[in-house]
Protein backbone atom coordinates (compact mmCIF):
# COMPACT_ATOMS: atom_id res chain seq x y z
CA UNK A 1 13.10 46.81 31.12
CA UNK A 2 9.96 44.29 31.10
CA UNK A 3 8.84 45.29 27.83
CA UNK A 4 12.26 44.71 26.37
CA UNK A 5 12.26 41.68 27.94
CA UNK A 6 8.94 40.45 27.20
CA UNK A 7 9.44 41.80 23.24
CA UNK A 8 12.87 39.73 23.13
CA UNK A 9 10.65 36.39 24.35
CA UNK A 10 8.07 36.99 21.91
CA UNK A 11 10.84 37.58 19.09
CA UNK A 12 12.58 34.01 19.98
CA UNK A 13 9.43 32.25 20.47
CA UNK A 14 8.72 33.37 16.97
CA UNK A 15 11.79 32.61 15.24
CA UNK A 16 12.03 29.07 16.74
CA UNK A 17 8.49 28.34 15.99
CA UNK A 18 8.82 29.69 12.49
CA UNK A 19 12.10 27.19 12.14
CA UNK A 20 9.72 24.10 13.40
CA UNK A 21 7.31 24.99 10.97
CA UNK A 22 9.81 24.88 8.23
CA UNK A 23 11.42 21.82 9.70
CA UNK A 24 7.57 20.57 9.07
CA UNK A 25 7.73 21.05 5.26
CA UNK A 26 10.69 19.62 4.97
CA UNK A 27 10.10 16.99 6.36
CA UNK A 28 6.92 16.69 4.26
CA UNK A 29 8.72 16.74 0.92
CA UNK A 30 11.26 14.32 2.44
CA UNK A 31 7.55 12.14 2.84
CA UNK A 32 6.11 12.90 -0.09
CA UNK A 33 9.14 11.87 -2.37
CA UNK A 34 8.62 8.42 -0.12
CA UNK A 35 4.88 8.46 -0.69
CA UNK A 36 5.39 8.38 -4.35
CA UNK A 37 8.38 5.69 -4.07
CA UNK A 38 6.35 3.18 -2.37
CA UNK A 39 3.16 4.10 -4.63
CA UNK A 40 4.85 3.99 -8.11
CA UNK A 41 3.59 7.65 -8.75
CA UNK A 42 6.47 9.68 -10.70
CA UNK A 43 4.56 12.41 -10.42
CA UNK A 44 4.48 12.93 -6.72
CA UNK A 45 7.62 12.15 -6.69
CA UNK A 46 8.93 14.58 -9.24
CA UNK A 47 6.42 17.60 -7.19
CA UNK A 48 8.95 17.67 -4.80
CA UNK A 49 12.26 18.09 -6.35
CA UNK A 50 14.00 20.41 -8.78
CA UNK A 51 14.41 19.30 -12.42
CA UNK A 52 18.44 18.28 -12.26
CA UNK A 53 18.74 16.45 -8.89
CA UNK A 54 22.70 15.01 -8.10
CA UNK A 55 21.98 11.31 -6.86
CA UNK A 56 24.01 9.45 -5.54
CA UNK A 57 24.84 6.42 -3.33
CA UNK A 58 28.47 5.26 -0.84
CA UNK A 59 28.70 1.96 0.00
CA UNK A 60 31.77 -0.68 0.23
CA UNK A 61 32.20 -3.64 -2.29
CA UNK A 62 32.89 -7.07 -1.32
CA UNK A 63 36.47 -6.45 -1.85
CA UNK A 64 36.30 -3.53 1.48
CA UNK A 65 36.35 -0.80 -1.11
CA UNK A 66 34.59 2.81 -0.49
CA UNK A 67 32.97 2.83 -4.11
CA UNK A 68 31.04 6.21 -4.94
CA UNK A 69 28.24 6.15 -7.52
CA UNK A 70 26.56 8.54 -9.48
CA UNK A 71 23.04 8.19 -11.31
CA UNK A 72 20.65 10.24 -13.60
CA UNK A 73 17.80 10.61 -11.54
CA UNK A 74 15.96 9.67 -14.49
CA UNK A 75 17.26 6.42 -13.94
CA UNK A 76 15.61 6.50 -10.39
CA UNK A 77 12.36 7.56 -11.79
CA UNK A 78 12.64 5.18 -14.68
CA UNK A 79 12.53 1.99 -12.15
CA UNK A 80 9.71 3.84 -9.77
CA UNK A 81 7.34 4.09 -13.02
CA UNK A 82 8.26 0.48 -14.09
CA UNK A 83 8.56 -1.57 -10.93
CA UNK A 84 6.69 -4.82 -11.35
CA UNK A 85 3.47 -4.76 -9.47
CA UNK A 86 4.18 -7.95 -7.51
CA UNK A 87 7.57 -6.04 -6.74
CA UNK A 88 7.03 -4.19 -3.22
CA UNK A 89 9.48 -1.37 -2.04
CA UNK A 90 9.02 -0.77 1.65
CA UNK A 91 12.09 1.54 2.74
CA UNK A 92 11.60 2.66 6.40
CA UNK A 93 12.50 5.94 7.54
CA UNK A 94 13.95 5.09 11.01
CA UNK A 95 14.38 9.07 12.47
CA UNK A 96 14.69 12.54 10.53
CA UNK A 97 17.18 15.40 11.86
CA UNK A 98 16.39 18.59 10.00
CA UNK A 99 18.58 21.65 9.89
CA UNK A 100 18.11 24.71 7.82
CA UNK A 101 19.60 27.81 6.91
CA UNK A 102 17.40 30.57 4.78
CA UNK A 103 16.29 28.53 1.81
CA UNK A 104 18.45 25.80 2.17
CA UNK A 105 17.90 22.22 4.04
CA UNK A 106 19.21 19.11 5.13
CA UNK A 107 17.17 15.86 5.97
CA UNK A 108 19.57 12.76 7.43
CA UNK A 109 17.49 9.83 7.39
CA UNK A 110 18.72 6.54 8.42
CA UNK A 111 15.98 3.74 7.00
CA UNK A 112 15.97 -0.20 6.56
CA UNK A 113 14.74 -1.34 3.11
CA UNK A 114 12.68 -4.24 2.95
CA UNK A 115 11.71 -6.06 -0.31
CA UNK A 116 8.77 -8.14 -0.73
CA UNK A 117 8.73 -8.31 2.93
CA UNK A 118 12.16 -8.97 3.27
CA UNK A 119 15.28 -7.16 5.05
CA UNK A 120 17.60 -6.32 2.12
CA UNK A 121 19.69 -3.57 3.82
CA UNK A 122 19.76 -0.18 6.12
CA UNK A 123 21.51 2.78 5.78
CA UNK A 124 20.99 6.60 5.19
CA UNK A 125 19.29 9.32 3.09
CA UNK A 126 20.92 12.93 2.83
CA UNK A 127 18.35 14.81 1.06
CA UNK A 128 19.96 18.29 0.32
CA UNK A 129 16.61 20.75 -0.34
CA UNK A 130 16.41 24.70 -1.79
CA UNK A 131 13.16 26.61 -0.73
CA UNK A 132 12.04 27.34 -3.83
CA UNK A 133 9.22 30.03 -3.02
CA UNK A 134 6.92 28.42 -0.54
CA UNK A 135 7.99 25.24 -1.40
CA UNK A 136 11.34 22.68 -0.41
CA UNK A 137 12.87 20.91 -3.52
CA UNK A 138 15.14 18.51 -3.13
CA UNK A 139 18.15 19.35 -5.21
CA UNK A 140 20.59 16.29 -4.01
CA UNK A 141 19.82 12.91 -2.63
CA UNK A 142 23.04 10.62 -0.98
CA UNK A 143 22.29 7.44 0.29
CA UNK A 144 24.42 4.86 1.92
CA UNK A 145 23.85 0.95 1.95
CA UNK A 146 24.66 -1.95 3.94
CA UNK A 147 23.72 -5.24 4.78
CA UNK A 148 25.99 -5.07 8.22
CA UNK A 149 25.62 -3.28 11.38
CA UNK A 150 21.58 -2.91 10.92
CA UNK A 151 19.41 -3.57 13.57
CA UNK A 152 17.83 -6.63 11.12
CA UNK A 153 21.08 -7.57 9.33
């Protein structure tokens, strides 16, 4: 009965450690995308998700609509590569919770965005990511914006 018991401790330690260690990577492709956002390098960027990405961001208008938008992520790349240099991004990643199932990931990220030193608004990421071999891609990106209800609003 001990060994059973001790083989069934092992066996959970294992699995749980193995799901922190791929709650690790995805939470390093989650930083990397943001280490090429704030650097203006498309190409880190685009080493850590899948060709066709969905992106997409929720917010309400000034008349209290829910509006949904939907973007090429070329577009997204596209103002990365050409962002002014005397432009500067800063968007703050405020806590990550990470679940995953086989090769398939979500990062919620709530962040502030600050430009040129500024508050401009807060909100969340929901990077959806696929395992892709060894590595996470993200495969959809939702983020929501407001200037309300933020800790620097």
């Amino acid at each position: 009965m001990k060994h059973i018991l001790f083989y069934a401790v092992v066996l959970i330690s294992t699995a749980l450690l193995g799901q922190d260690d791929e709650k690790l990577k995805v939470r390093e492709a989650v930083d990397t995308f943001f280490e090429g956002f704030h650097k203006g390098d498309t190409t880190l960027l685009k080493s850590v998700m899948m060709e066709k990405v969905l992106l997409q961001t929720a917010y309400r208008n000034k008349e209290g609509q829910d509006v949904l938008v939907s973007d090429e992520i070329s577009k997204l790349i596209n103002a990365v590569a050409n962002r002014p240099p005397e432009q500067i991004w800063d968007e703050r990643l405020l806590d990550y919770s990470i679940q995953i199932d086989g090769n398939m990931a979500n990062a919620w990220t709530p962040y502030e965005f600050w430009f040129n030193g500024k508050f401009s608004h807060c909100g969340v990421n929901s990077f959806q990511l696929f395992k892709q071999g060894d590595q996470w891609k993200i495969i959809y990106l939702i983020d929501t914006r407001r200037r309300n209800g933020c800790e620097n609003g």
